[in-house]
PDB file of N, CA and C in Angstrom:
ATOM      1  N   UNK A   1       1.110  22.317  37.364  1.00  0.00           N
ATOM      2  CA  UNK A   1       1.405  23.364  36.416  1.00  0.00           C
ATOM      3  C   UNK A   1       2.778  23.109  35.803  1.00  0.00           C
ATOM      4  N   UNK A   2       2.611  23.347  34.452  1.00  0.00           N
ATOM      5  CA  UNK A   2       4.450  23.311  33.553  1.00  0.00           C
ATOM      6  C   UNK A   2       5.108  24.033  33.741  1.00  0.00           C
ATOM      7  N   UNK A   3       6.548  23.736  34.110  1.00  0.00           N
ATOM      8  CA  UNK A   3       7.452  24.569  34.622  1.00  0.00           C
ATOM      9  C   UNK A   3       7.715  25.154  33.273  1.00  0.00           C
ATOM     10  N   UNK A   4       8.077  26.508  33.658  1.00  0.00           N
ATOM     11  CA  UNK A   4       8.334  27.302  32.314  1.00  0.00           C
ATOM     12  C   UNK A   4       9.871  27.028  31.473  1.00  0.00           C
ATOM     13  N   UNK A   5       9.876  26.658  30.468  1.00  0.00           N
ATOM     14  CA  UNK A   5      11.068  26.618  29.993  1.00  0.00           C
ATOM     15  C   UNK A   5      12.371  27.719  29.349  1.00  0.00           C
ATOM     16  N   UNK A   6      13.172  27.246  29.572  1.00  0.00           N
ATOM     17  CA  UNK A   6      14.165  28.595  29.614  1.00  0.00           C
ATOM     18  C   UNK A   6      14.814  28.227  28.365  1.00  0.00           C
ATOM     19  N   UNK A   7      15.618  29.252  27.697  1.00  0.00           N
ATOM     20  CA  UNK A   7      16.720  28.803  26.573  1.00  0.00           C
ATOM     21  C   UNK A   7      17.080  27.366  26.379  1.00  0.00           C
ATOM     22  N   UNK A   8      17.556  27.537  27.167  1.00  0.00           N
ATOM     23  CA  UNK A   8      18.534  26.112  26.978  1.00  0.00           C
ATOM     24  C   UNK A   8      17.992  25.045  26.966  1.00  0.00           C
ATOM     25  N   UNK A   9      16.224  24.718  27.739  1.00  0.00           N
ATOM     26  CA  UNK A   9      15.303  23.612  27.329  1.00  0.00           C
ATOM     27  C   UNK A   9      15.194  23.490  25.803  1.00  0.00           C
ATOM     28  N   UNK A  10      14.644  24.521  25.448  1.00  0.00           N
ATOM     29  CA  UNK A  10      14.513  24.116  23.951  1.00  0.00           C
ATOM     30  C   UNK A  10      15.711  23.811  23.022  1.00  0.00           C
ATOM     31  N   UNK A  11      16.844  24.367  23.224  1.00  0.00           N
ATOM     32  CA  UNK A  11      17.880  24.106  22.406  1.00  0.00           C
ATOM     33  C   UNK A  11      18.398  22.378  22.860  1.00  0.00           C
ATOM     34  N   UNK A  12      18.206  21.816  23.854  1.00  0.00           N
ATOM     35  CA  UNK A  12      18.566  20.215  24.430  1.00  0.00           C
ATOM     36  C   UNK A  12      17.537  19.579  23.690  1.00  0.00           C
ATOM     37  N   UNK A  13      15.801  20.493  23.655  1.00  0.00           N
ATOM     38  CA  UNK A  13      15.267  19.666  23.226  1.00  0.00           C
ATOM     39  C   UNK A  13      15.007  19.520  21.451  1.00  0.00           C
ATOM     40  N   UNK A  14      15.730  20.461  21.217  1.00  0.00           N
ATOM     41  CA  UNK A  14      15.796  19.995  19.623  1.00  0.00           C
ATOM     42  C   UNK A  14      17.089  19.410  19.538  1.00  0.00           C
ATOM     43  N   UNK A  15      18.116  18.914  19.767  1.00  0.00           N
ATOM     44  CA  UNK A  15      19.316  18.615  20.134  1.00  0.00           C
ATOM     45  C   UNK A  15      19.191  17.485  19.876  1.00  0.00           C
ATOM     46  N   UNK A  16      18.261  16.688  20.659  1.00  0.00           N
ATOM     47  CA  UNK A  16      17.540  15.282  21.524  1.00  0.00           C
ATOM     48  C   UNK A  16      17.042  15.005  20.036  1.00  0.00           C
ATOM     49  N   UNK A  17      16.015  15.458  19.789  1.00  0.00           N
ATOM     50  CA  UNK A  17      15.520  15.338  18.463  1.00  0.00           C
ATOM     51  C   UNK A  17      15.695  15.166  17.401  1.00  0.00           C
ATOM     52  N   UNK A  18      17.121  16.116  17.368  1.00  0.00           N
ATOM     53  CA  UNK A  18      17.777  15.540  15.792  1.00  0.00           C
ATOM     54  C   UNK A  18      18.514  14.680  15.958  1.00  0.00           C
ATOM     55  N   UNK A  19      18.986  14.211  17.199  1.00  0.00           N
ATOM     56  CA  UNK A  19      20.016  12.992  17.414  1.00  0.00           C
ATOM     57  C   UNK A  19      18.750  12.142  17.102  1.00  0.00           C
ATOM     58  N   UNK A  20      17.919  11.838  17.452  1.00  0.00           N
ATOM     59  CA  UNK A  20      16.898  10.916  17.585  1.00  0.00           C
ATOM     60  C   UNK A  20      16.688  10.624  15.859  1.00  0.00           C
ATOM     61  N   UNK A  21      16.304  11.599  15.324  1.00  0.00           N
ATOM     62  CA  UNK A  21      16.193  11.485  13.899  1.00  0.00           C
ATOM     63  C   UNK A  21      17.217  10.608  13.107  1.00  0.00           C
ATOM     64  N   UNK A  22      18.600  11.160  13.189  1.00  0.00           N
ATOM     65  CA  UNK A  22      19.397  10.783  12.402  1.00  0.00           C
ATOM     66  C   UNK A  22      19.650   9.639  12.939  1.00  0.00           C
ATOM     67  N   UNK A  23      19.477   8.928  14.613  1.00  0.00           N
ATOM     68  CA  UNK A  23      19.712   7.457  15.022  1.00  0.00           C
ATOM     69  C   UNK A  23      18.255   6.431  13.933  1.00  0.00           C
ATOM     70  N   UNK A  24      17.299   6.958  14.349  1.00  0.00           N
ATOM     71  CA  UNK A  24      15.955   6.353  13.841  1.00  0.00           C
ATOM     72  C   UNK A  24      16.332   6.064  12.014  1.00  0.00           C
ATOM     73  N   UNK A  25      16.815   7.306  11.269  1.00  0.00           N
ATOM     74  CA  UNK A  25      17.262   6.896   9.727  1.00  0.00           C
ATOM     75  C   UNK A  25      18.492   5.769   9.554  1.00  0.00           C
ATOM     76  N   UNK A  26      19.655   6.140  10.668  1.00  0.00           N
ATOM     77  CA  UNK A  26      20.388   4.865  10.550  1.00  0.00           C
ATOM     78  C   UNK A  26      20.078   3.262  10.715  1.00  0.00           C
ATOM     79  N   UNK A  27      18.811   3.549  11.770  1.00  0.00           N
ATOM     80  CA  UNK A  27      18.579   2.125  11.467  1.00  0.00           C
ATOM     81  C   UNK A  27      17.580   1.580  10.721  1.00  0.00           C
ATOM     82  N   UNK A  28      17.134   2.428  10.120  1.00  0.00           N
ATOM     83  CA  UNK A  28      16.011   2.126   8.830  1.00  0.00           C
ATOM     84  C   UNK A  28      17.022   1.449   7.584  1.00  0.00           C
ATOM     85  N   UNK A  29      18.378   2.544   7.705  1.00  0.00           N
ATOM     86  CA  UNK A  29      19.356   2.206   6.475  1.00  0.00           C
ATOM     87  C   UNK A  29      19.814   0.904   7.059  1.00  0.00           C
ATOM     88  N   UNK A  30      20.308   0.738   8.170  1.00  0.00           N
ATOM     89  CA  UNK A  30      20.979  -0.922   8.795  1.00  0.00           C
ATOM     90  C   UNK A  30      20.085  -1.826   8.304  1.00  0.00           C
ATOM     91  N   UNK A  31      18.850  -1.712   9.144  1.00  0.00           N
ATOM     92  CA  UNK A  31      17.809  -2.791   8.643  1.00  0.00           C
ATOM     93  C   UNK A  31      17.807  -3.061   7.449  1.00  0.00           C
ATOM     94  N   UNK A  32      17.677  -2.126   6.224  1.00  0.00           N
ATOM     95  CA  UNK A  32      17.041  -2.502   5.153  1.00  0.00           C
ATOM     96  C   UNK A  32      18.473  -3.099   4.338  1.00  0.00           C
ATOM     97  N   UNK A  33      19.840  -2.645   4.610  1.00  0.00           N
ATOM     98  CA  UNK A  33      20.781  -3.298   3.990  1.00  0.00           C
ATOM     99  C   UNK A  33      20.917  -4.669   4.675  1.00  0.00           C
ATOM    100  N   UNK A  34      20.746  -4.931   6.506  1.00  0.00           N
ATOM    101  CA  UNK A  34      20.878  -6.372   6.495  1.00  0.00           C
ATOM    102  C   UNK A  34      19.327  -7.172   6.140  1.00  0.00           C
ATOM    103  N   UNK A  35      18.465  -6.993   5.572  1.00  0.00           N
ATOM    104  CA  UNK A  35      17.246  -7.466   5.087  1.00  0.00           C
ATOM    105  C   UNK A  35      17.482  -8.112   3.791  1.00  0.00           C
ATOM    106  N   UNK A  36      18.824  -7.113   2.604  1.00  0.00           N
ATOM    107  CA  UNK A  36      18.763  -7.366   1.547  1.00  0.00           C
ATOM    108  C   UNK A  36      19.841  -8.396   1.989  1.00  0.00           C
ATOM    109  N   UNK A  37      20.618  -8.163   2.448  1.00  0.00           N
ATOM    110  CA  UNK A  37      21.838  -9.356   2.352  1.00  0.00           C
ATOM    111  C   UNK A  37      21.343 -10.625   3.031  1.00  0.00           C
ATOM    112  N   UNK A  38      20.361 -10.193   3.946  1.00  0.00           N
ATOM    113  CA  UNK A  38      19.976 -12.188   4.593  1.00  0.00           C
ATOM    114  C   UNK A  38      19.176 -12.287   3.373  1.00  0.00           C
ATOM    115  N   UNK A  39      18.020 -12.061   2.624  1.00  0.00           N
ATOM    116  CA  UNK A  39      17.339 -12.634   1.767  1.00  0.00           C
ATOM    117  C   UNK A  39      17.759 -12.991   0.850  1.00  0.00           C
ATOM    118  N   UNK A  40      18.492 -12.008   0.050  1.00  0.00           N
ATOM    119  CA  UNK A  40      19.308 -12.438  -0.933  1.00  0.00           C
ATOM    120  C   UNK A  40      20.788 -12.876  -1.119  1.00  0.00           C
ATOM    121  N   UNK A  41      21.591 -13.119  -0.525  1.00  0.00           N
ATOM    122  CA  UNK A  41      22.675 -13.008  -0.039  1.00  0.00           C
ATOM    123  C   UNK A  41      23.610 -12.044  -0.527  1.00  0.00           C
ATOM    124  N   UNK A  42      23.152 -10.682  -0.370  1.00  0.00           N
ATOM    125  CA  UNK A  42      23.991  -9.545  -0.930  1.00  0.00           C
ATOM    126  C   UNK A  42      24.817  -9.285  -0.483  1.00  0.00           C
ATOM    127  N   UNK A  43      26.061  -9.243  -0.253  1.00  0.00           N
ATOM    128  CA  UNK A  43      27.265  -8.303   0.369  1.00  0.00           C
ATOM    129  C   UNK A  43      28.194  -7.167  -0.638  1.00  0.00           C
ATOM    130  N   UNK A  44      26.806  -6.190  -0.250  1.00  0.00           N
ATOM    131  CA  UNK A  44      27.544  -4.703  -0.666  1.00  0.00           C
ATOM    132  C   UNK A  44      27.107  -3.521   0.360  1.00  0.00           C
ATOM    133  N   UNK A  45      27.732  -3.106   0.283  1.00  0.00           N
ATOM    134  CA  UNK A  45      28.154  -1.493   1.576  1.00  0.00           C
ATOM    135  C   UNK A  45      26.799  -1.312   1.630  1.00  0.00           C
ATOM    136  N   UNK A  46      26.362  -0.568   0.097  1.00  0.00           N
ATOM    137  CA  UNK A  46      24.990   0.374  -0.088  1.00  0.00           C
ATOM    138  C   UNK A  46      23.768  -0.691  -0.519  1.00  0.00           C
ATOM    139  N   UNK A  47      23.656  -1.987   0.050  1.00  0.00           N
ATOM    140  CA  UNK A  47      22.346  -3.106  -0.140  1.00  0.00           C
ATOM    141  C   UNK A  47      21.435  -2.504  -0.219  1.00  0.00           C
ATOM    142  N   UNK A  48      21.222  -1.099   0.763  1.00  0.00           N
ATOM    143  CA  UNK A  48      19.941  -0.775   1.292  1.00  0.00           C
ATOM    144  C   UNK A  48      19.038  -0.153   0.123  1.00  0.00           C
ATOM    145  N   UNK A  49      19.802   0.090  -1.120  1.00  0.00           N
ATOM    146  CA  UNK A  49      19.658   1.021  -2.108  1.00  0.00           C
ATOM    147  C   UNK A  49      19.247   0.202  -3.396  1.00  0.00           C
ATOM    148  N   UNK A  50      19.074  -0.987  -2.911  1.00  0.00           N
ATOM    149  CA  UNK A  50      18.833  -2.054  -3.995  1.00  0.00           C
ATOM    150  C   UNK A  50      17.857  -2.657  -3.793  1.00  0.00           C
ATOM    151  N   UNK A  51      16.679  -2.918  -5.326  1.00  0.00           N
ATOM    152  CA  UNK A  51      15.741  -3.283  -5.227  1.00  0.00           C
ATOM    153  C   UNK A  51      15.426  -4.780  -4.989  1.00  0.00           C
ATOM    154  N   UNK A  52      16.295  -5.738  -4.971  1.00  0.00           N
ATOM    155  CA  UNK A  52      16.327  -6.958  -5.242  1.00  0.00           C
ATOM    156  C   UNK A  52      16.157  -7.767  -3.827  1.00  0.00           C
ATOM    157  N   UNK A  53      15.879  -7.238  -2.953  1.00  0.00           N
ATOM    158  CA  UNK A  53      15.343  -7.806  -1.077  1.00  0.00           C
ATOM    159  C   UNK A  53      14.457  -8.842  -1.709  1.00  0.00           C
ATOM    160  N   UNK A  54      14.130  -9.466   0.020  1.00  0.00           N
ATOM    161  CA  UNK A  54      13.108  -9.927  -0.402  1.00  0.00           C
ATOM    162  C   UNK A  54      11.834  -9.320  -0.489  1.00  0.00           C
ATOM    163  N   UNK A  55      11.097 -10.118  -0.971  1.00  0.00           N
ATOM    164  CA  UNK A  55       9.549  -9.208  -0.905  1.00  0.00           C
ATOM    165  C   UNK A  55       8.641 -10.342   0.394  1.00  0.00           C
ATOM    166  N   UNK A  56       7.711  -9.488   0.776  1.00  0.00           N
ATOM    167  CA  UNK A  56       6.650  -9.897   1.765  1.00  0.00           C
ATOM    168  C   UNK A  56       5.134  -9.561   0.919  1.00  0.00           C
ATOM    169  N   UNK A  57       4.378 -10.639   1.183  1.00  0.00           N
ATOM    170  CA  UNK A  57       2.901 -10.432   0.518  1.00  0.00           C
ATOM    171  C   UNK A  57       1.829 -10.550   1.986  1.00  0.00           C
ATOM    172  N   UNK A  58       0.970 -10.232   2.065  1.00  0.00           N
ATOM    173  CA  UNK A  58      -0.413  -9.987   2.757  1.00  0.00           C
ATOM    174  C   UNK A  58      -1.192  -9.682   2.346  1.00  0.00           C
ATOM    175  N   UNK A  59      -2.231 -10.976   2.031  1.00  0.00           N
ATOM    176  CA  UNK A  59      -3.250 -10.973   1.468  1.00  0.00           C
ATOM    177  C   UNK A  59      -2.998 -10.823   0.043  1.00  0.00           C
ATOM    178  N   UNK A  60      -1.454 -11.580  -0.495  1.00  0.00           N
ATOM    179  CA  UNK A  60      -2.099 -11.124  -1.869  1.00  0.00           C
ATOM    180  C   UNK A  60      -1.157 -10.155  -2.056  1.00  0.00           C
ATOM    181  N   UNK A  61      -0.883  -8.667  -1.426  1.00  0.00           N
ATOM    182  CA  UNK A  61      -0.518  -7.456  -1.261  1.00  0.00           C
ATOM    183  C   UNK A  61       0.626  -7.907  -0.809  1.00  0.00           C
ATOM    184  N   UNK A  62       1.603  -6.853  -2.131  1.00  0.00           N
ATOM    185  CA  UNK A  62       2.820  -7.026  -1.584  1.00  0.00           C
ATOM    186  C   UNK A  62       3.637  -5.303  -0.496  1.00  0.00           C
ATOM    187  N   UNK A  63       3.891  -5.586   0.595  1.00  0.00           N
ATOM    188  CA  UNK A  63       4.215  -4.835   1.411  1.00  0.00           C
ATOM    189  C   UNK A  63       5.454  -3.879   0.823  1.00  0.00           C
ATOM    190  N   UNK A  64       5.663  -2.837   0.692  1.00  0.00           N
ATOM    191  CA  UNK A  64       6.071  -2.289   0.214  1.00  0.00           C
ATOM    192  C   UNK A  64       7.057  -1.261   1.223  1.00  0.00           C
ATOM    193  N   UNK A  65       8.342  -1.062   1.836  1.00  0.00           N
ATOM    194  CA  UNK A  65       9.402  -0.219   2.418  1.00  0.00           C
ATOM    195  C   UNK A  65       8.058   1.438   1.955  1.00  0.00           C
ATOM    196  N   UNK A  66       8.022   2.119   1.416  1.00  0.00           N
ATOM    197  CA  UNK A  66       7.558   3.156   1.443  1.00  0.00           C
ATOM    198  C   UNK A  66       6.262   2.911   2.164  1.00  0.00           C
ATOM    199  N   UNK A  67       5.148   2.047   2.364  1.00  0.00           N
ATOM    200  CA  UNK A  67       4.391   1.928   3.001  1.00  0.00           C
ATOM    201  C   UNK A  67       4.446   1.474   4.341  1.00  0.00           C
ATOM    202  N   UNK A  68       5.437   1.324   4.939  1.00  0.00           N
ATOM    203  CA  UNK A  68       5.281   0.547   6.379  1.00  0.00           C
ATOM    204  C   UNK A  68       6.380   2.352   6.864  1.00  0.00           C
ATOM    205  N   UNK A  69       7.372   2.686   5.990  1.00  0.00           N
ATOM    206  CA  UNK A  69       7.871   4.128   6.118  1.00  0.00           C
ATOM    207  C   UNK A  69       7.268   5.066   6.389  1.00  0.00           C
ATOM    208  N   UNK A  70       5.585   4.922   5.638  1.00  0.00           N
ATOM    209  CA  UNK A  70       4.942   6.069   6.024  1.00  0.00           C
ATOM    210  C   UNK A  70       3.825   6.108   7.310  1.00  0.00           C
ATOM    211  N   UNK A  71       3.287   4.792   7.438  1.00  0.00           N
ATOM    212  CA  UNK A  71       2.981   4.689   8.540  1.00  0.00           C
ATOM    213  C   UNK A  71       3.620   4.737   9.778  1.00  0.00           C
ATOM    214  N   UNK A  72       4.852   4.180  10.077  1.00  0.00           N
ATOM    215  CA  UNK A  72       5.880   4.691  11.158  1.00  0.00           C
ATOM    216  C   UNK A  72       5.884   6.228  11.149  1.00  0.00           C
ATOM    217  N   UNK A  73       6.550   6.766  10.005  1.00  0.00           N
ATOM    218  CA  UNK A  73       6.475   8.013  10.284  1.00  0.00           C
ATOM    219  C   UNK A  73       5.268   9.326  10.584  1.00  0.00           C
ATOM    220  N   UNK A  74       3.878   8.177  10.363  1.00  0.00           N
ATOM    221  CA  UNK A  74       2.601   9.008  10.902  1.00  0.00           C
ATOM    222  C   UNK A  74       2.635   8.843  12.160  1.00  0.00           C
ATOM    223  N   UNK A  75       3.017   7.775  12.689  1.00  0.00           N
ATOM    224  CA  UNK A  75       2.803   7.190  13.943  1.00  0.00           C
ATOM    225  C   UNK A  75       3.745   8.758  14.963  1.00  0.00           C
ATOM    226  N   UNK A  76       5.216   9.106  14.272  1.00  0.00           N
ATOM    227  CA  UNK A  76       5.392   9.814  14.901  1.00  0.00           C
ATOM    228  C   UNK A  76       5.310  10.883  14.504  1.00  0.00           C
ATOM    229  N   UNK A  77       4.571  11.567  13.693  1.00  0.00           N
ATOM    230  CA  UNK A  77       4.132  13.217  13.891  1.00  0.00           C
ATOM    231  C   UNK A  77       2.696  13.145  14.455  1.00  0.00           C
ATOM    232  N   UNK A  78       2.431  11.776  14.783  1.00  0.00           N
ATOM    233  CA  UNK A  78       0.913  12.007  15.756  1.00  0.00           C
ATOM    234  C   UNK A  78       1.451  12.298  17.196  1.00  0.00           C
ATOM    235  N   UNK A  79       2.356  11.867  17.522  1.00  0.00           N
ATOM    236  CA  UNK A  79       3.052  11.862  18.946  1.00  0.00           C
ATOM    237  C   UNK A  79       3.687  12.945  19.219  1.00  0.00           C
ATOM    238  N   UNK A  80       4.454  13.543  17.961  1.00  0.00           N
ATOM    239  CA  UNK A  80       5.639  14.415  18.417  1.00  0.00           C
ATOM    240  C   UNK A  80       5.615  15.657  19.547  1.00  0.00           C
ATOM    241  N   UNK A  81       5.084  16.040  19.956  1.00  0.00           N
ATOM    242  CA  UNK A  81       4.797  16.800  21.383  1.00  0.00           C
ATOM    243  C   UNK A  81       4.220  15.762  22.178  1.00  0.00           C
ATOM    244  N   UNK A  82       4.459  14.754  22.078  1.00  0.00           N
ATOM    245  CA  UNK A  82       4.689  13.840  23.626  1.00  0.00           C
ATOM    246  C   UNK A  82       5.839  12.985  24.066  1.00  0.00           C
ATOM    247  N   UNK A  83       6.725  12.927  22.915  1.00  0.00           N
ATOM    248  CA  UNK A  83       7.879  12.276  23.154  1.00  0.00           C
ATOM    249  C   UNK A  83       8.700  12.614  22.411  1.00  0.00           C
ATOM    250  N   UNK A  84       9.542  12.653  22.423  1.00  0.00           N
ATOM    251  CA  UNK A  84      11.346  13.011  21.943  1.00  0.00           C
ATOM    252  C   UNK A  84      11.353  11.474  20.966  1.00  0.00           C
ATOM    253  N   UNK A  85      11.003  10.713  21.315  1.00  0.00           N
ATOM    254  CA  UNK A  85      11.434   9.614  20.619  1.00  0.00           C
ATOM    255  C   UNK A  85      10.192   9.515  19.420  1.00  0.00           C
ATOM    256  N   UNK A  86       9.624  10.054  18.980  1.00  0.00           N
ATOM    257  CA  UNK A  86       8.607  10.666  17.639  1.00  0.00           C
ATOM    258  C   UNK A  86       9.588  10.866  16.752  1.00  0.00           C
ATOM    259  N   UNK A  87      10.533  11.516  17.126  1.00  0.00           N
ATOM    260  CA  UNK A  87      11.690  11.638  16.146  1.00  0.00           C
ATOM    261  C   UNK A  87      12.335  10.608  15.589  1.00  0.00           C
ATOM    262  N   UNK A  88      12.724   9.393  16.041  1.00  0.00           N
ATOM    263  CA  UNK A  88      13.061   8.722  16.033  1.00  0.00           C
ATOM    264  C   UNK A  88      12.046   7.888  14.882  1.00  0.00           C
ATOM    265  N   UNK A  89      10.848   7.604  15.322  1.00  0.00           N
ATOM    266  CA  UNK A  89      10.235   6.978  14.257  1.00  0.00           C
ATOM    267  C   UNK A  89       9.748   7.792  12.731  1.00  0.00           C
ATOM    268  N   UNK A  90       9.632   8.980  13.280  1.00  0.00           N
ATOM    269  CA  UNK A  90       9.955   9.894  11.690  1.00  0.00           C
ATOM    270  C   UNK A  90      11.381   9.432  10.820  1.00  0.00           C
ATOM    271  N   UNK A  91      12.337   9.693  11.666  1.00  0.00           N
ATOM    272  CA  UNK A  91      13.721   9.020  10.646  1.00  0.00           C
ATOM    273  C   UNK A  91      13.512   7.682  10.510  1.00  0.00           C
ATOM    274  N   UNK A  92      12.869   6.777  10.997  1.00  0.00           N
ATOM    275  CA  UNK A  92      13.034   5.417  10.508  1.00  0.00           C
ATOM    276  C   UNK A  92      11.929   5.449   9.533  1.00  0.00           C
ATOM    277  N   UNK A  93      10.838   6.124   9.649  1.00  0.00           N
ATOM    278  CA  UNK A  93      10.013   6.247   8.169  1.00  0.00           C
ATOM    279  C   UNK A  93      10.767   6.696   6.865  1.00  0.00           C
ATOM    280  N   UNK A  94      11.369   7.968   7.533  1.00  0.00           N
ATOM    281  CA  UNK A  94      11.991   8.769   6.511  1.00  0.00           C
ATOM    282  C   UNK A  94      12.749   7.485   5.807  1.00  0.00           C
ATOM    283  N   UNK A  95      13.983   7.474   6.261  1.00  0.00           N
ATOM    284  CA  UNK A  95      14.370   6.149   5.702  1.00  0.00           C
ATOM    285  C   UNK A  95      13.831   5.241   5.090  1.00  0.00           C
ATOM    286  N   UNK A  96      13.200   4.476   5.228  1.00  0.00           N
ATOM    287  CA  UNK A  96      11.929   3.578   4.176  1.00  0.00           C
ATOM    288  C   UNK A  96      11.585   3.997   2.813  1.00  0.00           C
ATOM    289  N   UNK A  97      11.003   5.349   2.882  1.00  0.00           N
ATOM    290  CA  UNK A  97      10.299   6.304   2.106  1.00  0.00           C
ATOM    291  C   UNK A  97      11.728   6.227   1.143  1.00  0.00           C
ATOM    292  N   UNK A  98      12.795   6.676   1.842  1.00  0.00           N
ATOM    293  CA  UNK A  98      13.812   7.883   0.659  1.00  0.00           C
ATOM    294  C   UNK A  98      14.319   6.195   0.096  1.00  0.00           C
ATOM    295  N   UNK A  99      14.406   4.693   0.649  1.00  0.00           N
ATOM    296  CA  UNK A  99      14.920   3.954  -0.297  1.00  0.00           C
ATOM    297  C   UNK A  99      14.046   3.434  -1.443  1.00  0.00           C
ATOM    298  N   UNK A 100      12.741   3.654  -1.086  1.00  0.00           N
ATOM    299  CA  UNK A 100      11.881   3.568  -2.426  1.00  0.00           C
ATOM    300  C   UNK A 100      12.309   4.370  -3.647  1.00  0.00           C
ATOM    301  N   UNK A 101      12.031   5.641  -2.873  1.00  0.00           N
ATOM    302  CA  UNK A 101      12.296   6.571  -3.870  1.00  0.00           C
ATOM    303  C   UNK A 101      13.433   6.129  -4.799  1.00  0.00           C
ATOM    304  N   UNK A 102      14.761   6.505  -4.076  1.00  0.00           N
ATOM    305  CA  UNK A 102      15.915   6.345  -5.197  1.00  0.00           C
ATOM    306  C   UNK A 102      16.342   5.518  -5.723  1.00  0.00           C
ATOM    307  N   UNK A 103      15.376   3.930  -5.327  1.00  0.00           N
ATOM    308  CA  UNK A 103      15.159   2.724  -6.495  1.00  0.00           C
ATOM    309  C   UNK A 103      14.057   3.308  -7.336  1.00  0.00           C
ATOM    310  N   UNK A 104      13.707   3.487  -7.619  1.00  0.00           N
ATOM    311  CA  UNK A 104      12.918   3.998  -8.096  1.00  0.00           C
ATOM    312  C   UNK A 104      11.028   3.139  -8.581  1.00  0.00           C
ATOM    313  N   UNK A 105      11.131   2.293  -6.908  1.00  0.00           N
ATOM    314  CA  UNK A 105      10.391   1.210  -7.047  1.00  0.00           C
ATOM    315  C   UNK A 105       9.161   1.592  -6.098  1.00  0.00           C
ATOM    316  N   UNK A 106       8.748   2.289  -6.448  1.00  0.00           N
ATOM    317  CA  UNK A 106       7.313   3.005  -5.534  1.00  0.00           C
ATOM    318  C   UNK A 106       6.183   2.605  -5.995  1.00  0.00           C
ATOM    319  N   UNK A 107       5.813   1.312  -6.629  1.00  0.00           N
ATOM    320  CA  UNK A 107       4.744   1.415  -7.022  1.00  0.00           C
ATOM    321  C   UNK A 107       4.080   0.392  -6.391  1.00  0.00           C
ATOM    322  N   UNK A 108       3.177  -0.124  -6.615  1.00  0.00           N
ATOM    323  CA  UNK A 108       2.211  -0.831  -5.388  1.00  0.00           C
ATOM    324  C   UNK A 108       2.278  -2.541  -5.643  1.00  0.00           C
TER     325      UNK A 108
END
């Protein structure tokens, strides 16, 4: 049987969660700025924000940061009441997703 939780469980466990979030978006932003600078040899602060990376194809299909963003981040709202670390892969989606967006390079 589940031990019943008191105040202070839930407040650690959203706590846990948003740390988890905002670690999981930082390294979506790390990754994707050192991605642009090894491929291309970029050295600027905000790389991550620039469309000029490299690109990856499969099958033909070119892989797209908002698409591998949104699957991570399904991956964790399928989980999120089983692990704390769901959060974590929501911000690293999130991340993906929001650098499409504000290149404004979302298209397929």
């Amino acid at each position: 049987m589940a031990r019943p939780r008191g105040r202070r469980g839930n407040h650690r466990e959203y706590y846990l969660s948003l740390l988890l979030f905002v670690l999981g978006a930082g390294v979506g932003l790390l990754s994707l700025a050192l991605w642009n600078m090894f491929t291309r040899g970029m050295i600027f602060t905000f790389s991550a924000f620039s469309p000029q990376g490299g690109q990856v194809y499969v099958g033909g299909l070119r892989i797209k940061h908002w698409m591998l963003g949104a699957a991570i981040a399904g991956v964790g709202a399928a989980t999120i009441r089983k692990t704390p670390w769901a959060a974590f892969l929501i911000g690293l989606g999130t991340a993906l997703i929001l650098d499409e967006l504000l290149t404004g390079d979302l298209a397929w």
